[in-house]
Every structure is written in C-alpha cells, then in structure tokens.
N, C-alpha and C. Protein backbone atom coordinates (compact mmCIF):
# COMPACT_ATOMS: atom_id res chain seq x y z
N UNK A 1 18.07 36.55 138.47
CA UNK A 1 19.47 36.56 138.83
C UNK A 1 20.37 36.37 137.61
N UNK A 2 19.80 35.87 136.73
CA UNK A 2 20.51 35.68 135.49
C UNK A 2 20.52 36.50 134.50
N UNK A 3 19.87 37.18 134.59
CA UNK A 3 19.72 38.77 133.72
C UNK A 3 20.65 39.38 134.56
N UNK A 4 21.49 39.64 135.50
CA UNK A 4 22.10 40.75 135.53
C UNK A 4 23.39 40.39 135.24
N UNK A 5 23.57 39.01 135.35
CA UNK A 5 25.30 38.07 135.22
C UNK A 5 25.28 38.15 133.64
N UNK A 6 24.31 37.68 132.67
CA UNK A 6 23.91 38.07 131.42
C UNK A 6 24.50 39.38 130.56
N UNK A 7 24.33 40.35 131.45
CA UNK A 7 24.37 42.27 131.40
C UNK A 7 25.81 42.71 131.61
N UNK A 8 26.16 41.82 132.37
CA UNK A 8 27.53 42.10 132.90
C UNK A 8 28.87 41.50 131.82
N UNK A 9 28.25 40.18 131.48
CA UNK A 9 29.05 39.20 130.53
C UNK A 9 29.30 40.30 129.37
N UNK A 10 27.65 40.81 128.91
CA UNK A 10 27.85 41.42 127.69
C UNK A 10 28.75 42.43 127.42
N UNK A 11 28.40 43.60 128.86
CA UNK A 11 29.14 44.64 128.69
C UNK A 11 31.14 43.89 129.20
N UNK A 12 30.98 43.43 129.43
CA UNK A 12 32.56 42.92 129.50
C UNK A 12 33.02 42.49 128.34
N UNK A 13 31.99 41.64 127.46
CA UNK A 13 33.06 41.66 126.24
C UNK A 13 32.62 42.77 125.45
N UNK A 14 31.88 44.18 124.98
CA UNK A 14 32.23 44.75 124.37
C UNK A 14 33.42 45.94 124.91
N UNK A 15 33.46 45.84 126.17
CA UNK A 15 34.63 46.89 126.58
C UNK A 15 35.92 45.65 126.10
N UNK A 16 36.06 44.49 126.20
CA UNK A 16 37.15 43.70 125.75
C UNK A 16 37.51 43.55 123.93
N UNK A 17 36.69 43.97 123.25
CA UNK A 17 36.03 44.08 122.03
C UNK A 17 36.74 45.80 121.85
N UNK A 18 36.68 46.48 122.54
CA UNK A 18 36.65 47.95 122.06
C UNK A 18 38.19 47.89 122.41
N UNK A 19 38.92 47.85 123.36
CA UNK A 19 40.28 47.74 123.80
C UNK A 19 40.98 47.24 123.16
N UNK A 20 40.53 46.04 122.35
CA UNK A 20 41.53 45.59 121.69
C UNK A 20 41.81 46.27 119.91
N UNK A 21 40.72 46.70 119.70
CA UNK A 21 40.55 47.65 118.97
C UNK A 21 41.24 49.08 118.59
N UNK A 22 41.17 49.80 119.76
CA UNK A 22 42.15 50.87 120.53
C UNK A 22 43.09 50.51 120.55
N UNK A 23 43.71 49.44 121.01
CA UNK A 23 45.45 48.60 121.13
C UNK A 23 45.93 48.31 119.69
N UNK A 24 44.96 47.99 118.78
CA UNK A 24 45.55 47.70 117.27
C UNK A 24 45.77 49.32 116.37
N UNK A 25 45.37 49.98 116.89
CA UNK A 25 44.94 51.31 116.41
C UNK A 25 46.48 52.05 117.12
N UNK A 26 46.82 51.96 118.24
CA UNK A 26 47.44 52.50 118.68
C UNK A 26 48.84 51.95 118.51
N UNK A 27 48.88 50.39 118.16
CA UNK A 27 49.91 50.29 117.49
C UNK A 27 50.20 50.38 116.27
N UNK A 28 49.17 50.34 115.00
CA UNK A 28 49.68 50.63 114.18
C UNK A 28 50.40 52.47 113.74
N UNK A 29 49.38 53.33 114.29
CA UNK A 29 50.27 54.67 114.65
C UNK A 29 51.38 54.81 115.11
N UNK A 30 51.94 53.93 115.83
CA UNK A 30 53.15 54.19 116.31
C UNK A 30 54.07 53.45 115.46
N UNK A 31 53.87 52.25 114.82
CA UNK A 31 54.64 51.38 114.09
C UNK A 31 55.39 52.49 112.80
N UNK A 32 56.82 51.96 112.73
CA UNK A 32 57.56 52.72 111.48
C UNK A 32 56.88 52.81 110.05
N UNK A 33 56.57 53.86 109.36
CA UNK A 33 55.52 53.55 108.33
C UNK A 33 56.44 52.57 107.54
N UNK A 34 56.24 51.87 106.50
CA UNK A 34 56.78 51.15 105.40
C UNK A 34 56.74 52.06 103.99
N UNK A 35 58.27 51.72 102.91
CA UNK A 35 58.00 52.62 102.32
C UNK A 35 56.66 52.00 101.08
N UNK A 36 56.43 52.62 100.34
CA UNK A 36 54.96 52.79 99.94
C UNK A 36 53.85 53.63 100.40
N UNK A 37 53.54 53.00 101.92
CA UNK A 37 52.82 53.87 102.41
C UNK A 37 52.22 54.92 101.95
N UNK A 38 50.67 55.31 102.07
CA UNK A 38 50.36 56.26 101.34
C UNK A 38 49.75 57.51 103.13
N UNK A 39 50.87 58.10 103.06
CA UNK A 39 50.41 58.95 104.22
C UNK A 39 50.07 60.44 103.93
N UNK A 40 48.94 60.90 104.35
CA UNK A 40 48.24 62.23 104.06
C UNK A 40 47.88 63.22 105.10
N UNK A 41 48.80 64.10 105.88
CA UNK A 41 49.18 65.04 106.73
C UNK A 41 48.71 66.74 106.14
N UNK A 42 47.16 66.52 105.80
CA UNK A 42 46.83 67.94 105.32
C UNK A 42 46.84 68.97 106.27
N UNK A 43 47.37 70.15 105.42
CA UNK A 43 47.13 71.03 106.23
C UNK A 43 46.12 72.04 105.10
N UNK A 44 45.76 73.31 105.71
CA UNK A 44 45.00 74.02 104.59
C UNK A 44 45.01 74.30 103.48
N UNK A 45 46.09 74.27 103.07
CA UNK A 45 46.43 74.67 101.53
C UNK A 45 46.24 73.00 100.81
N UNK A 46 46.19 72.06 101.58
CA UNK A 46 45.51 70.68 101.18
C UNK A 46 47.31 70.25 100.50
N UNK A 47 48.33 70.63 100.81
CA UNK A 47 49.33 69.79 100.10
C UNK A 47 50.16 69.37 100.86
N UNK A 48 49.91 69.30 102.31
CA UNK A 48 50.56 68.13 103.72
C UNK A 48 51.30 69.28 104.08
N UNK A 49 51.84 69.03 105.36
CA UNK A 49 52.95 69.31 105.82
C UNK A 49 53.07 70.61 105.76
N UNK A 50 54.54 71.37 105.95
CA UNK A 50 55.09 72.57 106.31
C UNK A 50 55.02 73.29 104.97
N UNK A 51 56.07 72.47 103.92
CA UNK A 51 56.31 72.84 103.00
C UNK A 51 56.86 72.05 102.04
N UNK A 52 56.47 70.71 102.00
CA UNK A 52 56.84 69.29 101.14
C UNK A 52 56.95 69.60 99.97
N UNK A 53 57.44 68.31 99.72
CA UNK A 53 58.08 68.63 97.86
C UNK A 53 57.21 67.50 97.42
N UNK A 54 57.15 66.58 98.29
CA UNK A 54 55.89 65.32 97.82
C UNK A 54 54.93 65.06 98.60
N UNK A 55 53.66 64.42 97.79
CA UNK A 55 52.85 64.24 98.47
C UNK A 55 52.60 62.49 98.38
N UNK A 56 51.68 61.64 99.12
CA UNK A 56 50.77 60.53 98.80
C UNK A 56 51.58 59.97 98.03
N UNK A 57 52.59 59.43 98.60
CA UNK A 57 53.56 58.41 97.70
C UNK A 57 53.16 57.85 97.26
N UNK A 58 53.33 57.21 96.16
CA UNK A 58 52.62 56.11 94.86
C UNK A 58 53.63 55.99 94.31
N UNK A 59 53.22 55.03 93.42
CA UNK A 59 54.13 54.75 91.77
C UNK A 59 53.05 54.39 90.84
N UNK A 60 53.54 54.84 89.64
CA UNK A 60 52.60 55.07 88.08
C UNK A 60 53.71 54.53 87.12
N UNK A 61 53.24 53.65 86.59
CA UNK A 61 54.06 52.92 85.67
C UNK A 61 53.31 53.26 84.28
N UNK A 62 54.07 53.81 83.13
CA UNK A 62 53.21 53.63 81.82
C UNK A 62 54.13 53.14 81.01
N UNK A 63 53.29 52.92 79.96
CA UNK A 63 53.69 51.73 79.38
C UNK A 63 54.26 52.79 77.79
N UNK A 64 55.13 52.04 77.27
CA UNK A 64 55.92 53.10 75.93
C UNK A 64 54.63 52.81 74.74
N UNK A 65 54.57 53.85 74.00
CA UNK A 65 54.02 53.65 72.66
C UNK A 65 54.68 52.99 71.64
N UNK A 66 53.93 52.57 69.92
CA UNK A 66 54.88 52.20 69.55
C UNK A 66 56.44 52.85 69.11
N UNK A 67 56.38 53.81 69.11
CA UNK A 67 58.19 54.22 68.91
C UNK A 67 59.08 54.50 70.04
N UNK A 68 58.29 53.82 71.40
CA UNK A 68 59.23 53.69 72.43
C UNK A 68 59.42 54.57 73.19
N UNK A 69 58.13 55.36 73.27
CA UNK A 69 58.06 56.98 73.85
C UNK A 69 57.15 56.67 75.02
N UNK A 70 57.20 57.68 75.93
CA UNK A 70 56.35 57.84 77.26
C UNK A 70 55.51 58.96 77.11
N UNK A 71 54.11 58.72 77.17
CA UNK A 71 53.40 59.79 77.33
C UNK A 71 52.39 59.94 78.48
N UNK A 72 52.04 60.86 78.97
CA UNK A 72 51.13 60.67 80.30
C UNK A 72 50.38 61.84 80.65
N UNK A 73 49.21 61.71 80.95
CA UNK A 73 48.20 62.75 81.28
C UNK A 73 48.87 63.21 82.65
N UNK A 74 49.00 64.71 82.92
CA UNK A 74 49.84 65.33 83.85
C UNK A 74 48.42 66.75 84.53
N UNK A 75 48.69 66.80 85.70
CA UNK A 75 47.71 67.68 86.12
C UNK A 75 48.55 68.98 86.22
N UNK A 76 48.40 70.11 85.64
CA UNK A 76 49.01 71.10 86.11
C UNK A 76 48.37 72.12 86.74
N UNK A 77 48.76 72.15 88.01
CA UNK A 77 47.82 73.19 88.65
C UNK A 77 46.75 73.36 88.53
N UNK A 78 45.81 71.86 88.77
CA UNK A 78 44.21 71.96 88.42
C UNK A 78 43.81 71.64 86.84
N UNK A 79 44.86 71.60 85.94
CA UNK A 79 44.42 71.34 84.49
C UNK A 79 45.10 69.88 84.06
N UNK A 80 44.11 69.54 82.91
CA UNK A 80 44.83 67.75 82.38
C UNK A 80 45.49 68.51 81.54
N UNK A 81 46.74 68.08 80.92
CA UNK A 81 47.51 67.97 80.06
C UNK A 81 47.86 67.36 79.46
N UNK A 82 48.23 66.29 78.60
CA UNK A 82 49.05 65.28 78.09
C UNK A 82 50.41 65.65 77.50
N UNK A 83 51.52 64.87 78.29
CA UNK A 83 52.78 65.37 77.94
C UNK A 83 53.78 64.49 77.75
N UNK A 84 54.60 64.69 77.15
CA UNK A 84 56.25 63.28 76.42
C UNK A 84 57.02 63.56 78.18
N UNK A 85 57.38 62.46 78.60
CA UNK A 85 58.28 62.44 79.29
C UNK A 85 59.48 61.94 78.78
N UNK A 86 60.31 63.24 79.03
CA UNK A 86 62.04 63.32 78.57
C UNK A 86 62.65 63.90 79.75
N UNK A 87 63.78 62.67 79.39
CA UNK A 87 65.21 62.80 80.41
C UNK A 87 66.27 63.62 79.92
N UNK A 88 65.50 64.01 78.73
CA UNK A 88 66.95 65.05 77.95
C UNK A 88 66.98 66.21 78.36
N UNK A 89 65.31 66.75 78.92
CA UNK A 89 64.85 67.89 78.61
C UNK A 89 64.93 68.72 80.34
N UNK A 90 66.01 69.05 80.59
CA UNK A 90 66.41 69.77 82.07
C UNK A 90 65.31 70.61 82.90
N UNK A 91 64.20 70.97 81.96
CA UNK A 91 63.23 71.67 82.89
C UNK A 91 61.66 71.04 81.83
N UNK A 92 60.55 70.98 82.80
CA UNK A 92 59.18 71.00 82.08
C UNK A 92 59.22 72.08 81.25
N UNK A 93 58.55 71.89 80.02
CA UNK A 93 58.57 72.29 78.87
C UNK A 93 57.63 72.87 78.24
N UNK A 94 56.31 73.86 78.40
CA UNK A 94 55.22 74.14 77.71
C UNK A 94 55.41 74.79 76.60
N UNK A 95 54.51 73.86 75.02
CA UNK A 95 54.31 74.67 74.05
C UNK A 95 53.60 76.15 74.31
N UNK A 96 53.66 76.77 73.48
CA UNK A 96 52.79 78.08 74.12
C UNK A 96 51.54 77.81 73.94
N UNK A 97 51.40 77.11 72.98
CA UNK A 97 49.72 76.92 72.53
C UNK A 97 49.05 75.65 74.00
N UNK A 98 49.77 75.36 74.40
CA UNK A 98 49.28 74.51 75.53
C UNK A 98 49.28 75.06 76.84
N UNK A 99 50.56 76.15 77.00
CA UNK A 99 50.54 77.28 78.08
C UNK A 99 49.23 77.82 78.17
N UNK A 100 48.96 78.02 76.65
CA UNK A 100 47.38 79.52 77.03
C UNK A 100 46.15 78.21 77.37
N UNK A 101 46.24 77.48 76.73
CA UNK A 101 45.14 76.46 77.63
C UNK A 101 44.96 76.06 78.78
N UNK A 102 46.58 75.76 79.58
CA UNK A 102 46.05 76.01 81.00
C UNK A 102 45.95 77.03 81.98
N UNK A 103 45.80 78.33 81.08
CA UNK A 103 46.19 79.47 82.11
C UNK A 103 47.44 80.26 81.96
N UNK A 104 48.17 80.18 81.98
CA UNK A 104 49.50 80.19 81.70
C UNK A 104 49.94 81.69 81.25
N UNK A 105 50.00 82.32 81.22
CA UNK A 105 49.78 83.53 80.23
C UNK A 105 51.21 84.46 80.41
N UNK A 106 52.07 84.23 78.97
CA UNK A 106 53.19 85.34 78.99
C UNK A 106 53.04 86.21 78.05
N UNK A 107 54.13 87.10 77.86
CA UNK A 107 53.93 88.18 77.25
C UNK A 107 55.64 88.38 76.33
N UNK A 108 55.43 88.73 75.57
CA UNK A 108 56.93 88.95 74.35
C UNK A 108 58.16 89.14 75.60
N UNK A 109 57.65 89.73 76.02
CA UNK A 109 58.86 90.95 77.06
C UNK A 109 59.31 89.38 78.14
N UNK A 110 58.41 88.51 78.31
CA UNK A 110 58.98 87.23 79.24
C UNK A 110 59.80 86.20 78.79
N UNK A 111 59.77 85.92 77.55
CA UNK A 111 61.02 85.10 76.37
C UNK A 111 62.11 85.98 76.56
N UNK A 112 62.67 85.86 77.75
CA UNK A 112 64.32 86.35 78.07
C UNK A 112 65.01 85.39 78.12
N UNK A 113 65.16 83.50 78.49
CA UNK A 113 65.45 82.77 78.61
C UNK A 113 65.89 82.15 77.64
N UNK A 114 67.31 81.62 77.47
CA UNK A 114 68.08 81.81 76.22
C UNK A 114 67.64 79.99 76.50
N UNK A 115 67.74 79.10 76.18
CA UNK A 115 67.50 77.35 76.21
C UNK A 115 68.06 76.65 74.60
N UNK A 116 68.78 75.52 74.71
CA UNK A 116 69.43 74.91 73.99
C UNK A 116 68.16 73.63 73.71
N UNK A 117 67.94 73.73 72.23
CA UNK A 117 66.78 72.52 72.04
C UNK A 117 67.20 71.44 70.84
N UNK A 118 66.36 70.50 70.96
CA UNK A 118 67.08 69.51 69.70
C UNK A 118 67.05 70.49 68.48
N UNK A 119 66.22 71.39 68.37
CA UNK A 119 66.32 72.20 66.65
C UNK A 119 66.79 73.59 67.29
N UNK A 120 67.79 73.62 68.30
CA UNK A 120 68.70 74.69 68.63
C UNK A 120 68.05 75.62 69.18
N UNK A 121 69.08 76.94 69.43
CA UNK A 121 68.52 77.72 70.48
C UNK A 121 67.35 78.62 70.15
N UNK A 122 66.59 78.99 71.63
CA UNK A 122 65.12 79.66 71.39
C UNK A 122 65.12 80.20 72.31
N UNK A 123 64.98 81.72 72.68
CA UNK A 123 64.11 81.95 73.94
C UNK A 123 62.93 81.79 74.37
N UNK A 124 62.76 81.68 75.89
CA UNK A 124 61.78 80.94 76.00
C UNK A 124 61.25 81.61 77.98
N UNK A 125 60.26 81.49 78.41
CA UNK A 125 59.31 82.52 79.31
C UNK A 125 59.71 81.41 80.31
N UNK A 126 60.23 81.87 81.31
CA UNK A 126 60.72 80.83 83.02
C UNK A 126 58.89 81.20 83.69
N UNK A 127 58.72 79.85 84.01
CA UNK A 127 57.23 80.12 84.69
C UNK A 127 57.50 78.96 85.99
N UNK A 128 57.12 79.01 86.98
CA UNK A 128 56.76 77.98 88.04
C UNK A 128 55.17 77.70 88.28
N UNK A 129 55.35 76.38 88.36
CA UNK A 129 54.06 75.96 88.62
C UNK A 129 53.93 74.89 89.88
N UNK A 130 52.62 75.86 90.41
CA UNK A 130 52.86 75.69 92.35
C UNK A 130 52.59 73.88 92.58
N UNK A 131 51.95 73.32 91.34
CA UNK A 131 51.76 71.80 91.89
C UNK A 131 51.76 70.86 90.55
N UNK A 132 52.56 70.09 90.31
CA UNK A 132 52.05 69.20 89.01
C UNK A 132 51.83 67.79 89.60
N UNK A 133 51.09 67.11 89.15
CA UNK A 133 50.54 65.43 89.58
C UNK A 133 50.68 64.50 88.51
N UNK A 134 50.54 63.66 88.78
CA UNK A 134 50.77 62.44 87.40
C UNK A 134 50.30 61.11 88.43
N UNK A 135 48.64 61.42 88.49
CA UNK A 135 48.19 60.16 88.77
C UNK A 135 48.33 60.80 90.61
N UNK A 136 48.73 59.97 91.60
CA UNK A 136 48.66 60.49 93.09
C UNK A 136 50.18 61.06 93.24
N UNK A 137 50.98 61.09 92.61
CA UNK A 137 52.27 61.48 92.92
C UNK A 137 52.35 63.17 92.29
N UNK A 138 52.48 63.88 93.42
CA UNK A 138 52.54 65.27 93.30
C UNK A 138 53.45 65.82 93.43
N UNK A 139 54.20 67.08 92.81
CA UNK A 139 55.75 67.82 92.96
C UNK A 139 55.19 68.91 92.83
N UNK A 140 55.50 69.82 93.85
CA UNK A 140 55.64 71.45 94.29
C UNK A 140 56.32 72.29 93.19
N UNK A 141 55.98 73.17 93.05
CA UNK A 141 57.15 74.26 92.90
C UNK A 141 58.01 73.77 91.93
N UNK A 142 57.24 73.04 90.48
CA UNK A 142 58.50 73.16 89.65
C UNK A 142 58.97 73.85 88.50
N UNK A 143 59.55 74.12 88.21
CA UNK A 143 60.02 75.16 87.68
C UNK A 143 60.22 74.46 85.86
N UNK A 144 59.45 75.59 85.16
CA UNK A 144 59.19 74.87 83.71
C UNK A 144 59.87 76.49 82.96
N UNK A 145 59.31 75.77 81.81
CA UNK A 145 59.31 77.23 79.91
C UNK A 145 58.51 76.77 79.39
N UNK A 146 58.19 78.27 78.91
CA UNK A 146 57.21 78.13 77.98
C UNK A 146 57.90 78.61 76.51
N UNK A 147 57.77 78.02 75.42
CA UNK A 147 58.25 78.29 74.24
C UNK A 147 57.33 79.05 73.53
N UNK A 148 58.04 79.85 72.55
CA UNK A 148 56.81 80.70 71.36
C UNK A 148 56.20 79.65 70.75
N UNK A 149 55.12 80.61 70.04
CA UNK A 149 54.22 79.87 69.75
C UNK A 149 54.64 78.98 68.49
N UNK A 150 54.43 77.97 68.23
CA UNK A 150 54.62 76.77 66.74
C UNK A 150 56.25 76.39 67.30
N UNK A 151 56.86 76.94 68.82
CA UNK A 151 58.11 76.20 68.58
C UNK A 151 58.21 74.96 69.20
N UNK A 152 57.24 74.32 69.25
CA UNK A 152 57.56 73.20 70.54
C UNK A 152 55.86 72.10 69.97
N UNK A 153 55.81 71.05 69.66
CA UNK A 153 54.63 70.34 68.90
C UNK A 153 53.84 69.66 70.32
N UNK A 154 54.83 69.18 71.00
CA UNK A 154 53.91 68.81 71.83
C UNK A 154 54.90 69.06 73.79
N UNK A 155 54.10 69.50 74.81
CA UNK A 155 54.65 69.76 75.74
C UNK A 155 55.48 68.26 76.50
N UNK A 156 56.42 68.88 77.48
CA UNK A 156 57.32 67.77 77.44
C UNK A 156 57.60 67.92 79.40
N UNK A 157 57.50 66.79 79.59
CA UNK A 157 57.75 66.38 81.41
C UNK A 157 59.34 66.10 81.37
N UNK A 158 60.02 67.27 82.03
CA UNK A 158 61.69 67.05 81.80
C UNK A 158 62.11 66.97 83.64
N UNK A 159 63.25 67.11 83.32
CA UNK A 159 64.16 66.51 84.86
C UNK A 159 63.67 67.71 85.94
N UNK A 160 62.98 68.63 85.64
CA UNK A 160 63.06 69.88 87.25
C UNK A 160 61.17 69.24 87.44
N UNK A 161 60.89 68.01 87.01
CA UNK A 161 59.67 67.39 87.69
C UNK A 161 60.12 66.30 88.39
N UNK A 162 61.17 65.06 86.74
CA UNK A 162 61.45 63.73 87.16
C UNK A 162 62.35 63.44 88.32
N UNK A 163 63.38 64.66 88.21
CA UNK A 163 64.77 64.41 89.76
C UNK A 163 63.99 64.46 91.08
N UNK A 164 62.78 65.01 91.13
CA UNK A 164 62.40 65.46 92.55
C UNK A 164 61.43 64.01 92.96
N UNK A 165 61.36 63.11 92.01
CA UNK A 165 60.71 62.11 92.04
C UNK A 165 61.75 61.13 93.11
N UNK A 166 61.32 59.98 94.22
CA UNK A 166 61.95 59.22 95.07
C UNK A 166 62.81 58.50 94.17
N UNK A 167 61.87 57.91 92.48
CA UNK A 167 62.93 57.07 91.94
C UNK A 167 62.07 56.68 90.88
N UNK A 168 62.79 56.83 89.25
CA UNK A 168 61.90 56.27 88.04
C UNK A 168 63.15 55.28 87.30
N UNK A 169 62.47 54.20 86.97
CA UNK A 169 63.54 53.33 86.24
C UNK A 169 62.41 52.85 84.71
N UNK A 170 63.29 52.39 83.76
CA UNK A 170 62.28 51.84 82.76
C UNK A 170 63.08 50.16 82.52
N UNK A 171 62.38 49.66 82.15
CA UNK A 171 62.30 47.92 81.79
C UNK A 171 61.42 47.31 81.53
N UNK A 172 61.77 47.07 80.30
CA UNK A 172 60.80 46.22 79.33
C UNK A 172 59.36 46.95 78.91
N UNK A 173 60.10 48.21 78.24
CA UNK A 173 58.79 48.67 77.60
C UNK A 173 58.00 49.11 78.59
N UNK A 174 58.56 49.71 79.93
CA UNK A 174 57.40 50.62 81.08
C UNK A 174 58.30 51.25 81.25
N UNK A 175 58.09 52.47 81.71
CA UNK A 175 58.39 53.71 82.69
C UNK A 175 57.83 53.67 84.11
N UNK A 176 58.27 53.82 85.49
CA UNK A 176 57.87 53.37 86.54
C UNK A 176 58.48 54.64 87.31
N UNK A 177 57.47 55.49 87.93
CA UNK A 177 57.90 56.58 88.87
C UNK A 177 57.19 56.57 90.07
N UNK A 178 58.20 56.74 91.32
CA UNK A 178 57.85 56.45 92.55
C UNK A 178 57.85 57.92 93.23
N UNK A 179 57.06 58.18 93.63
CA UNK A 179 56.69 59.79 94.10
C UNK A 179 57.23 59.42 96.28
C-alpha cells in the first residue's frame, strides 16, 4: 500500500518541479528585456531580424596606445583587420593595400570619389560592406573608401560605422562602444 502513495508523491513533485520551471521560463519571455541584453532573433542570412542595423548588443571597451590612439581588430565581412578608430574620418576608410587583402577589389575607373583628407584631396572607390563586427557588436551595410594604393598607411574605422553604434564615449584612456 505504500508503494503506490510513494509513486504518486513522486510523480507529484516532479510535475510540481516541471511547472514551476515552465512558469519561470514563461515569465522571463515575457518580461521587458533590459538594456544590455544580448538577444539573438536569427533568421537565414544569420544577421536577426527583417533587416537590422544591429546585432547581439554588447560593449567593447579598448584601451588607447601610447600616443592616445584607438586601435582594434575589426571583422570585415568574414576577414580580421586591424584598424585606427577616428571621429574625424566621416566614412570607413580602406588603404588599398588592405582592400586587396580582404577581397575588396576596385579598378582605376572606381576612384570617382572626390574626399577631403588630413594630406588633402584624393579620389577614392565608394564600396559597401554588407557586415563589419568589432568583437559581438555588428553594423550592416556600411558604407566605406577605398584609397589608391601608398595613399592611406593604415585603414581607419570612421563615423558611417561609429554613428550607427547605440553609444561610444572615451574616459580615462578607454574607448567604450555600445552596439
């Protein structure tokens, strides 16, 4: 008689065990996300959503070198890069010699783009690139140049990456970008 009151106890607390389980589950889905949150809504093309501009919110803080510069390994469309992040510089910036390394490929006839640089004007090849990352924080569709070749020493992360960012501030020797 006690084996079946036994059987019964058990299966009552794992259905009480599983419910409450289901109830924590079902509220946290419904609960308002918080910002941070790292939420991931793939669809096939693997970059969320309809047609987002961000993905997997994060923040990446780096730290300045010594002359007070930001530099940061940047994924472009599947490739590492290492690039200066500048607020001067109105669009991403590829040397050409760093263009042909990731793919990149223009031609004389694509330097139609007239651009104002610290060592003055250059034309320079309008390219978009469908995804750049920096660590989990990803931006769509941004729109860069590529410079001739020997005009540009090292490639440069400018405002048509940093504006589309939620929010970057610097203090005390870090750079801090919130995707």
């Amino acid at each position: 008689m006690t084996h079946p009151v036994l059987w019964a106890l058990g299966v009552t607390s794992i259905a009480a065990t599983a419910s409450l389980t289901l109830a924590t589950r079902f509220e946290n889905a419904a609960r308002p996300r918080e910002r941070g949150d790292t939420v991931l809504n793939l669809d096939n093309s693997g970059l969320g959503g309809s047609n987002p501009t961000r993905f997997a919110p994060n923040s990446v803080t780096l730290a300045a070198d010594s002359l007070g510069h930001f530099s940061t390994e940047v994924d472009v469309a599947g490739r590492s890069l290492r690039m200066l992040v500048d607020t001067g510089a109105s669009v991403c910036a590829f040397s050409y010699e760093d263009a042909q390394r990731l793919g990149l490929h223009v031609y004389e006839r694509d330097f139609n783009r007239r651009v104002d640089t610290a060592n003055g004007a250059v034309s320079a090849a309008t390219v978009r690139i469908p995804v750049m990352r920096i660590g989990t924080i990803g931006i769509r569709d941004v729109e860069a140049v590529i410079l001739p070749r020997g005009r540009l020493g090292k490639s440069l992360l400018g405002m048509s990456f940093l504006r589309r960012l939620n929010d970057f501030k610097m203090s005390d020797g870090r750079l801090t970008m919130r995707g």
